[in-house]
N, C-alpha and C. Protein backbone atom coordinates (compact mmCIF):
# COMPACT_ATOMS: atom_id res chain seq x y z
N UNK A 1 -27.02 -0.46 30.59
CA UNK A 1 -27.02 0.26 29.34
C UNK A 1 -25.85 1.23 29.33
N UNK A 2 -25.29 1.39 27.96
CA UNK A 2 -24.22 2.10 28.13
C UNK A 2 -23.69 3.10 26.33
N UNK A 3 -23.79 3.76 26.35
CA UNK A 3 -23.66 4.48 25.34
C UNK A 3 -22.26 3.86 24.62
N UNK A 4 -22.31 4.33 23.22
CA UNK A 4 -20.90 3.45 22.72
C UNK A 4 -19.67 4.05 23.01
N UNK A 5 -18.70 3.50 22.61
CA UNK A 5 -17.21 4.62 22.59
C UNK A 5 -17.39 5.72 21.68
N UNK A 6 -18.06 5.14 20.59
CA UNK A 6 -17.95 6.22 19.72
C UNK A 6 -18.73 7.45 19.69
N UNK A 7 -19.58 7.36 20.70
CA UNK A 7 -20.57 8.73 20.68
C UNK A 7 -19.56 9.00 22.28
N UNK A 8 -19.06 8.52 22.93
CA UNK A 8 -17.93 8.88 24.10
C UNK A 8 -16.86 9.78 23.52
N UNK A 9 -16.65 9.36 22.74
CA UNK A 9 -15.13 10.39 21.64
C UNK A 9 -15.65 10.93 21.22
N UNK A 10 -17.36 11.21 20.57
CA UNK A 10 -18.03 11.97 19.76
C UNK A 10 -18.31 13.38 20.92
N UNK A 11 -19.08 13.05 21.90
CA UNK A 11 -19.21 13.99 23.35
C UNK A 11 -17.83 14.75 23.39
N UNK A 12 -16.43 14.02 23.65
CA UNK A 12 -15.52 14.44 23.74
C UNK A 12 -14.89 15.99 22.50
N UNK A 13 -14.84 15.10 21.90
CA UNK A 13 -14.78 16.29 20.09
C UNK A 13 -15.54 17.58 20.24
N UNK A 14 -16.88 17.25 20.94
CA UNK A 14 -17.80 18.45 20.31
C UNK A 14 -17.19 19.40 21.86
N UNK A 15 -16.96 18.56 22.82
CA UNK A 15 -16.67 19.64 24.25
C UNK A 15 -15.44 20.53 24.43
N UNK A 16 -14.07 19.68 23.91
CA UNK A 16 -12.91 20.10 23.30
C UNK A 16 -12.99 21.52 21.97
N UNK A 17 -14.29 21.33 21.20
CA UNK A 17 -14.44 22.38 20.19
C UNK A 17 -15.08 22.90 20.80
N UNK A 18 -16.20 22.93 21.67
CA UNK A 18 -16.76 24.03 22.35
C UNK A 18 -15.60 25.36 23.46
N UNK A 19 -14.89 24.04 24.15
CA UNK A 19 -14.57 25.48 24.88
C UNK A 19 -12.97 26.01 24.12
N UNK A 20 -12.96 25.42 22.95
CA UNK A 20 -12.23 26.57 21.57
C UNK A 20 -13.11 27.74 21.09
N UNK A 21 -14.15 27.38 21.43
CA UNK A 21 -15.00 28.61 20.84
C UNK A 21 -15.70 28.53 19.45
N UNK A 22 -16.80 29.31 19.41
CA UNK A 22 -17.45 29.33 17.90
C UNK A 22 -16.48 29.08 16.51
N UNK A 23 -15.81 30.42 16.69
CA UNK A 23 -14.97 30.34 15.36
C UNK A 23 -13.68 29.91 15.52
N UNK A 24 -12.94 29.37 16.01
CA UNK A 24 -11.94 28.35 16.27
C UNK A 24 -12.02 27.12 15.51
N UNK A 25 -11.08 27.07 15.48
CA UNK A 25 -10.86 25.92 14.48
C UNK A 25 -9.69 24.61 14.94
N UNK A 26 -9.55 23.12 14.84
CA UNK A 26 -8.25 22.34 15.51
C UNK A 26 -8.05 21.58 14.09
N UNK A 27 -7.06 21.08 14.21
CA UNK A 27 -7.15 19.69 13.41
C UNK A 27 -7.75 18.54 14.22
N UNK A 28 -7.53 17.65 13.71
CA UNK A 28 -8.27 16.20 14.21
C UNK A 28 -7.11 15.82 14.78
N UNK A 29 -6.00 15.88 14.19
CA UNK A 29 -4.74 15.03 15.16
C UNK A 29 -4.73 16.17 16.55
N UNK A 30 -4.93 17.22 16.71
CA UNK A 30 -5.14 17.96 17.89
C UNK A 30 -6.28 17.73 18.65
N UNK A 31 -7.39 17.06 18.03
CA UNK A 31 -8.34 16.91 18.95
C UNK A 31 -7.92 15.02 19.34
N UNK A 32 -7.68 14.83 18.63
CA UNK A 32 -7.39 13.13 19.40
C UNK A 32 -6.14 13.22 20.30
N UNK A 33 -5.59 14.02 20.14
CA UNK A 33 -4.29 14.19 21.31
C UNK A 33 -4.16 14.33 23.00
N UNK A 34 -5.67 15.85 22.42
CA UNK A 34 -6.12 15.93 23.62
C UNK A 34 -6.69 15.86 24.26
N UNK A 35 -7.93 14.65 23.80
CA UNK A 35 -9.13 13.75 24.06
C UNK A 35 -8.80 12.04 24.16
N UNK A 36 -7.38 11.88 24.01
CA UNK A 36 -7.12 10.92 23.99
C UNK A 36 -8.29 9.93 23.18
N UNK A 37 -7.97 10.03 21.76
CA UNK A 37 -9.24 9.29 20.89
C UNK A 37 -8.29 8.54 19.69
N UNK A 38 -8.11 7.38 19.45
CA UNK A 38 -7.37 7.06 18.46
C UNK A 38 -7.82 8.12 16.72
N UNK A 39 -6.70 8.32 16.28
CA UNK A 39 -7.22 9.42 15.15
C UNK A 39 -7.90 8.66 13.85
N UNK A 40 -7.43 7.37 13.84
CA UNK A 40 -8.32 6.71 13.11
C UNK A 40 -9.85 6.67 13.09
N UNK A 41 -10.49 6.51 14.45
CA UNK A 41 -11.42 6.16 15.14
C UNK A 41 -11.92 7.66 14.92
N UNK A 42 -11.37 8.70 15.46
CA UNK A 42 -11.97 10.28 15.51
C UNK A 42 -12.01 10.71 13.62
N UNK A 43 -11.61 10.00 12.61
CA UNK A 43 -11.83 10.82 11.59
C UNK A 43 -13.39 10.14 11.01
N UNK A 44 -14.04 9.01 11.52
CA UNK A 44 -15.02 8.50 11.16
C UNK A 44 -15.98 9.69 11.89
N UNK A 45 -16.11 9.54 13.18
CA UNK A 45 -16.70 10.63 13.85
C UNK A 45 -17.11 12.09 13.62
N UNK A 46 -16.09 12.49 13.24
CA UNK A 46 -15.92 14.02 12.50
C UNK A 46 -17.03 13.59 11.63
N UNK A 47 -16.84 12.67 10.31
CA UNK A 47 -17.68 12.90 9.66
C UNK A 47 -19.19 12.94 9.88
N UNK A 48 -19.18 12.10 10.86
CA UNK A 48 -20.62 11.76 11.12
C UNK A 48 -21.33 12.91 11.69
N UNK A 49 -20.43 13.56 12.42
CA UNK A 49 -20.79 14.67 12.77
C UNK A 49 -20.95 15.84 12.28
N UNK A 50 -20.17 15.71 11.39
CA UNK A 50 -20.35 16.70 10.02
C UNK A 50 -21.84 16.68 8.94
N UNK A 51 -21.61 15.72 8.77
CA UNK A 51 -23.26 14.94 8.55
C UNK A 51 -24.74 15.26 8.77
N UNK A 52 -24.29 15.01 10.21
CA UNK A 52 -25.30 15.36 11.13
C UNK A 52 -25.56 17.36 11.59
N UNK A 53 -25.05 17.76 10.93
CA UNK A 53 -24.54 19.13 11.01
C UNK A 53 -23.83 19.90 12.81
N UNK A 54 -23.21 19.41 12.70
CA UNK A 54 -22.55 19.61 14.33
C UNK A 54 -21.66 20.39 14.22
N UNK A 55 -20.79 20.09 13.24
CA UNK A 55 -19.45 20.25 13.10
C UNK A 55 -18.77 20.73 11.21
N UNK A 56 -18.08 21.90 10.69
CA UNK A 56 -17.37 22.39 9.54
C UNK A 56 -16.47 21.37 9.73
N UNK A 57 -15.90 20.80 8.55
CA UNK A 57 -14.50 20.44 8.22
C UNK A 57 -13.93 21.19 6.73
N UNK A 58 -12.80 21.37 7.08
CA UNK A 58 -12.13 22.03 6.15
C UNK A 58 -10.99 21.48 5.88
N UNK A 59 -10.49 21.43 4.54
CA UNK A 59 -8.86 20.69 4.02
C UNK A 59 -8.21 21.95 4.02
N UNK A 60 -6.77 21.60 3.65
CA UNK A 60 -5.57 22.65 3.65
C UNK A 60 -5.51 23.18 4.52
N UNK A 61 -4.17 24.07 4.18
CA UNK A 61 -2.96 24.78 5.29
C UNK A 61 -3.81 25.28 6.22
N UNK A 62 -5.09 25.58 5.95
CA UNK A 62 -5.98 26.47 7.20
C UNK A 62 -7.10 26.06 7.71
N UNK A 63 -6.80 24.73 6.83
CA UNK A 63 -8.67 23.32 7.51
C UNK A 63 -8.69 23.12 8.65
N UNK A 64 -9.61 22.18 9.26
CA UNK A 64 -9.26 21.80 10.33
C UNK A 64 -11.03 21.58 10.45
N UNK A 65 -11.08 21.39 12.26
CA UNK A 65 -12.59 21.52 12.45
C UNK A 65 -13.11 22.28 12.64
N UNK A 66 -14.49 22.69 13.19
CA UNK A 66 -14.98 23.90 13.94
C UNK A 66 -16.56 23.15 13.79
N UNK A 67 -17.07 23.64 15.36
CA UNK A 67 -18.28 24.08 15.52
C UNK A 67 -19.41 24.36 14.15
N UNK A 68 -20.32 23.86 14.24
CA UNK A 68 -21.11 24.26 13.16
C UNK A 68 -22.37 25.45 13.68
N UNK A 69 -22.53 24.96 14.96
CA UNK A 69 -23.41 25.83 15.80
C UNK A 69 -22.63 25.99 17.32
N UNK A 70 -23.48 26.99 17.59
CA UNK A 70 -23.07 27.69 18.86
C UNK A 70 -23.15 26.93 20.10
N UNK A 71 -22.21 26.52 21.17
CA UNK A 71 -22.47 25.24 21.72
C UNK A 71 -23.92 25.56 22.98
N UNK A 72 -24.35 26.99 22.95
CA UNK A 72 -25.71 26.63 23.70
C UNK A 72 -26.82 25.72 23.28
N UNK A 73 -26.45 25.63 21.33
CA UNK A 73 -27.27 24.76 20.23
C UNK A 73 -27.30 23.34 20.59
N UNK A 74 -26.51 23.16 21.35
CA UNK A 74 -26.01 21.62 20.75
C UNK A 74 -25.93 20.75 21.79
N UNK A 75 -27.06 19.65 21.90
CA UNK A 75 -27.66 18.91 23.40
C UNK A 75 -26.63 17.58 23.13
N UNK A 76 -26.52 16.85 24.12
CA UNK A 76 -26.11 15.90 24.07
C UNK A 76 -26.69 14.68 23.77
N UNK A 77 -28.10 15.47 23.55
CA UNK A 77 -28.75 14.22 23.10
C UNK A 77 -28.07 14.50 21.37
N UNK A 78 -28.09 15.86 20.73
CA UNK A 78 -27.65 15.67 19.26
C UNK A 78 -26.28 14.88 18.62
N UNK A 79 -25.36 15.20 19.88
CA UNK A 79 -24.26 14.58 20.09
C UNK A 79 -24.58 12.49 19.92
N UNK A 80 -25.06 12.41 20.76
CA UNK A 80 -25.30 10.71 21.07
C UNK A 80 -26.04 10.12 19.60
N UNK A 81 -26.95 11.10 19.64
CA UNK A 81 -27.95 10.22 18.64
C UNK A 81 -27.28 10.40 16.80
N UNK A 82 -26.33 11.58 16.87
CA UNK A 82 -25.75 11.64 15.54
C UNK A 82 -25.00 10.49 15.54
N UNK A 83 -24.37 9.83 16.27
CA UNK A 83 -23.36 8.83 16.46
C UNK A 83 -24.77 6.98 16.42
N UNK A 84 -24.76 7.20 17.65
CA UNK A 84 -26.01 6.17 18.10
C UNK A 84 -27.15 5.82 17.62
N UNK A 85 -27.85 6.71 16.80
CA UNK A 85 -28.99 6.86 16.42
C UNK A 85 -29.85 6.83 17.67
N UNK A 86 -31.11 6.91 16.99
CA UNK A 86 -32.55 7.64 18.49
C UNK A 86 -32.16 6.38 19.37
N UNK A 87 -32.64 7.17 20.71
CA UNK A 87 -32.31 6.70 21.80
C UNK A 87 -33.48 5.61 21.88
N UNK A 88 -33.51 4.89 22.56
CA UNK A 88 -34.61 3.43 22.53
C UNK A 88 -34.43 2.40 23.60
N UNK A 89 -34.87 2.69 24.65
CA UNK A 89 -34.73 1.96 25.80
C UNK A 89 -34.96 0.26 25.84
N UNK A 90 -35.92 -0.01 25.16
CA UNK A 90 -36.72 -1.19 24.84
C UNK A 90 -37.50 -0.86 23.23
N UNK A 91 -38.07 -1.84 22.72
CA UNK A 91 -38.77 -1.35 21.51
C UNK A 91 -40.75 -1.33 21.53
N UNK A 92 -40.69 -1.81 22.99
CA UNK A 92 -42.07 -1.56 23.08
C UNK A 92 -42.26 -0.32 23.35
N UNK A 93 -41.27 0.41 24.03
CA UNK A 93 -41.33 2.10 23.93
C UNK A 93 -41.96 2.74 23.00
N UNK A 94 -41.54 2.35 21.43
CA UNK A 94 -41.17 2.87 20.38
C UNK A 94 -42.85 2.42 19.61
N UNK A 95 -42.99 0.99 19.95
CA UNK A 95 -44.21 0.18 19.07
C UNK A 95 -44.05 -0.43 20.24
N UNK A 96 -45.83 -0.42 20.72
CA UNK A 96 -46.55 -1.52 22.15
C UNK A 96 -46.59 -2.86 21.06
N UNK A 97 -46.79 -2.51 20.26
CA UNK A 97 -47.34 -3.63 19.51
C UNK A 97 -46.31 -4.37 18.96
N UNK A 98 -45.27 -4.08 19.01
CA UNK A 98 -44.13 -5.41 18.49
C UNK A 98 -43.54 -5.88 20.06
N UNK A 99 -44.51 -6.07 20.96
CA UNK A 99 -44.21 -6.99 21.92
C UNK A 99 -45.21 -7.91 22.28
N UNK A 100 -45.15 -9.10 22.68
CA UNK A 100 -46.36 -10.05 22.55
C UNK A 100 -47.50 -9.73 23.75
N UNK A 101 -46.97 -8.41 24.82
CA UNK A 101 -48.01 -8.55 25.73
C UNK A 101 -48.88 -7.30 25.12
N UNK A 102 -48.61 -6.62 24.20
CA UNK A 102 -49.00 -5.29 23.67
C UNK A 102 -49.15 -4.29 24.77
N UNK A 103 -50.34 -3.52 25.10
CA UNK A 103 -50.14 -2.16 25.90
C UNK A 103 -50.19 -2.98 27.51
N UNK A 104 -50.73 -4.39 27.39
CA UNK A 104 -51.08 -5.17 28.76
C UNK A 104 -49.83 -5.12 29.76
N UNK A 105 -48.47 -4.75 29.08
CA UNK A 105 -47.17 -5.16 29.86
C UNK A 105 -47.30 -4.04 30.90
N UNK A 106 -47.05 -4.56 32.26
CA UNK A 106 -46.74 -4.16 33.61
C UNK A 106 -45.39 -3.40 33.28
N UNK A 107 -44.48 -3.41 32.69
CA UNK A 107 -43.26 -2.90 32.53
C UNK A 107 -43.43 -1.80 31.42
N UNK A 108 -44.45 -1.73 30.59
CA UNK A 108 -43.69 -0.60 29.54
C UNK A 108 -43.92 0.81 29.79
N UNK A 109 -44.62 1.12 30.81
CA UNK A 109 -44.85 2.89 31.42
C UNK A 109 -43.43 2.97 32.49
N UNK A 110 -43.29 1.67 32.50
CA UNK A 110 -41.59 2.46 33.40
C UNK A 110 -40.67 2.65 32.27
N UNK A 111 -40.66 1.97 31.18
CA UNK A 111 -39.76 1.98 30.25
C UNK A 111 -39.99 3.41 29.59
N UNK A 112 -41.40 3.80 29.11
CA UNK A 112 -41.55 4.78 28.50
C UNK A 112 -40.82 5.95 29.42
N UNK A 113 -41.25 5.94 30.66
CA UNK A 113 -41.01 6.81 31.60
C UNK A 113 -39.49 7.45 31.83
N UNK A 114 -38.68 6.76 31.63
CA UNK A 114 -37.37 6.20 32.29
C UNK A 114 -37.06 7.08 30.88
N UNK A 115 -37.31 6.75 29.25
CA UNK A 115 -36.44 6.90 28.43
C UNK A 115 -37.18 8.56 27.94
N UNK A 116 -38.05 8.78 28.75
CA UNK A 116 -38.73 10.12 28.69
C UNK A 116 -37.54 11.17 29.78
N UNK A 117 -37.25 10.66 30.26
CA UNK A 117 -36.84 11.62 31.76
C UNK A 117 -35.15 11.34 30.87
N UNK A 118 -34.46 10.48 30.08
CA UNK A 118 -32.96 10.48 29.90
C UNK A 118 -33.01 11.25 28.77
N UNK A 119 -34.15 11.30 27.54
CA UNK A 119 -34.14 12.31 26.55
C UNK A 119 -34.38 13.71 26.74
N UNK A 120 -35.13 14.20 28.18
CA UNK A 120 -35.28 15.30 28.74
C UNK A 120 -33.92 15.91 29.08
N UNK A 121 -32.98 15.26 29.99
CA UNK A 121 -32.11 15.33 30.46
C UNK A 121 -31.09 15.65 29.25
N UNK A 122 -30.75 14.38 28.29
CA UNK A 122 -30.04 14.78 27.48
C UNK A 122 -29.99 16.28 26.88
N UNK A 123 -31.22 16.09 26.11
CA UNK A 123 -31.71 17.27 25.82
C UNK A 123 -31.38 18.89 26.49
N UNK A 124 -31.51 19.06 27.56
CA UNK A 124 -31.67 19.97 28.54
C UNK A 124 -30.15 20.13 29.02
N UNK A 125 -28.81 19.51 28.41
CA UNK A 125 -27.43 19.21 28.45
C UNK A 125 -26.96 19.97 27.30
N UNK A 126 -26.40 21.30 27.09
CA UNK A 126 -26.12 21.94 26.11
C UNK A 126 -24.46 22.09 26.36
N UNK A 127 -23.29 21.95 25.52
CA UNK A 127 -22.24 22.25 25.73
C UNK A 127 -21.98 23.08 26.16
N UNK A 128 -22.59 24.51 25.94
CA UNK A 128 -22.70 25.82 26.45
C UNK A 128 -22.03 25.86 28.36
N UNK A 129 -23.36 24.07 28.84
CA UNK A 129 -22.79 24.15 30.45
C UNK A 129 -21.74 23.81 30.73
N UNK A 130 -20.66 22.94 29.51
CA UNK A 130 -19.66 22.22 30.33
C UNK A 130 -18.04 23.52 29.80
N UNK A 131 -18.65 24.71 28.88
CA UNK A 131 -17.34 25.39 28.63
C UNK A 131 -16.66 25.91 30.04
N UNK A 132 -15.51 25.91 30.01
CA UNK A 132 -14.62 26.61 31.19
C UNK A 132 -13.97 28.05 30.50
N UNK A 133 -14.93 28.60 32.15
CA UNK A 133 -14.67 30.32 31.16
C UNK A 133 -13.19 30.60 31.31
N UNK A 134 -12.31 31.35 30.16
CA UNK A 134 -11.33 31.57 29.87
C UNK A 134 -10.94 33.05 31.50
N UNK A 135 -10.00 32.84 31.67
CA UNK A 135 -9.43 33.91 32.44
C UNK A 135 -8.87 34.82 31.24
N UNK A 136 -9.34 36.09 31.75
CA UNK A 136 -8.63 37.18 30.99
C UNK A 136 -7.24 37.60 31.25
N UNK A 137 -6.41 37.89 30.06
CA UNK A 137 -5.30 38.15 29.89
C UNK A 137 -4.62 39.18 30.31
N UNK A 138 -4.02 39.81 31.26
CA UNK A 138 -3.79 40.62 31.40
C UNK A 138 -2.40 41.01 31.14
C-alpha cells in the first residue's frame, strides 16, 4: 500500500508552509521549486487543499499561499485524506457485509486493527512536529 504522489506533494506543500509560519505567505512556483513538485501538478493540489480548508490562496502582487490553520491543527491524516479521501484498508473494514464471508472472516480484526493503529498515528502527526526551529538572528 502506498499513498499517491499527490497527497506526497500535498504533505510536502503543507510542511514547506508550515515551517514559513502561520502568517507567511509563498507563491506556488516557490513552493514547487522547493519541493520539487511539477507546478502544474501543485496548482490542482493547492486547490484541493484549499477546499478542504488547509490552506488561503490569494491572487495579485501580494497572493500567494498560506496556512489556513496553525500547523499544531493540521494531522497528516487531514493532509492525505483531503487529497486521497478516507483512509480504507480493505472494504470489509468499512461494511463486514459487502464481503461474502461477512463478520465470519479470520482476516477482518487484523484489517480493522492495522487501519485503526495508521489513522491513530496519522492523526497524532501534526506539522507542528516536523517545523525546524528558526535560529535567532543576531
Amino acid at each position: 500500500m502506498q499513498i499517491t504522489r499527490q497527497a506526497d506533494y500535498a504533505v510536502r506543500a503543507i510542511y514547506f508552509l508550515s515551517n514559513l509560519g502561520v502568517e507567511s505567505r509563498a507563491s506556488t512556483s516557490q513552493i514547487a521549486k522547493e519541493q520539487h513538485i511539477p507546478p502544474s501538478f501543485l496548482a490542482k493540489i493547492i486547490s484541493q487543499l484549499s477546499v478542504a480548508g488547509l490552506l488561503h490562496t490569494s491572487r495579485g502582487a501580494r497572493g500567494g499561499v498560506s496556512l489556513a490553520r496553525d500547523p499544531k491543527d493540521i494531522t497528516m491524516r487531514d493532509v492525505v485524506e483531503a487529497i486521497d479521501g478516507p483512509i480504507l484498508l480493505n472494504e470489509c473494514v468499512e461494511d463486514a457485509h459487502g464481503c461474502k464471508f461477512d463478520k465470519d472472516c479470520p482476516m477482518r480484526a487484523l484489517w480493522c486493527e492495522i487501519q485503526d493503529d495508521l489513522i491513530t498515528r496519522l492523526e497524532g502527526a501534526t506539522f507542528a512536529d516536523f517545523v525546524v526551529p528558526q535560529e535567532d538572528e543576531q
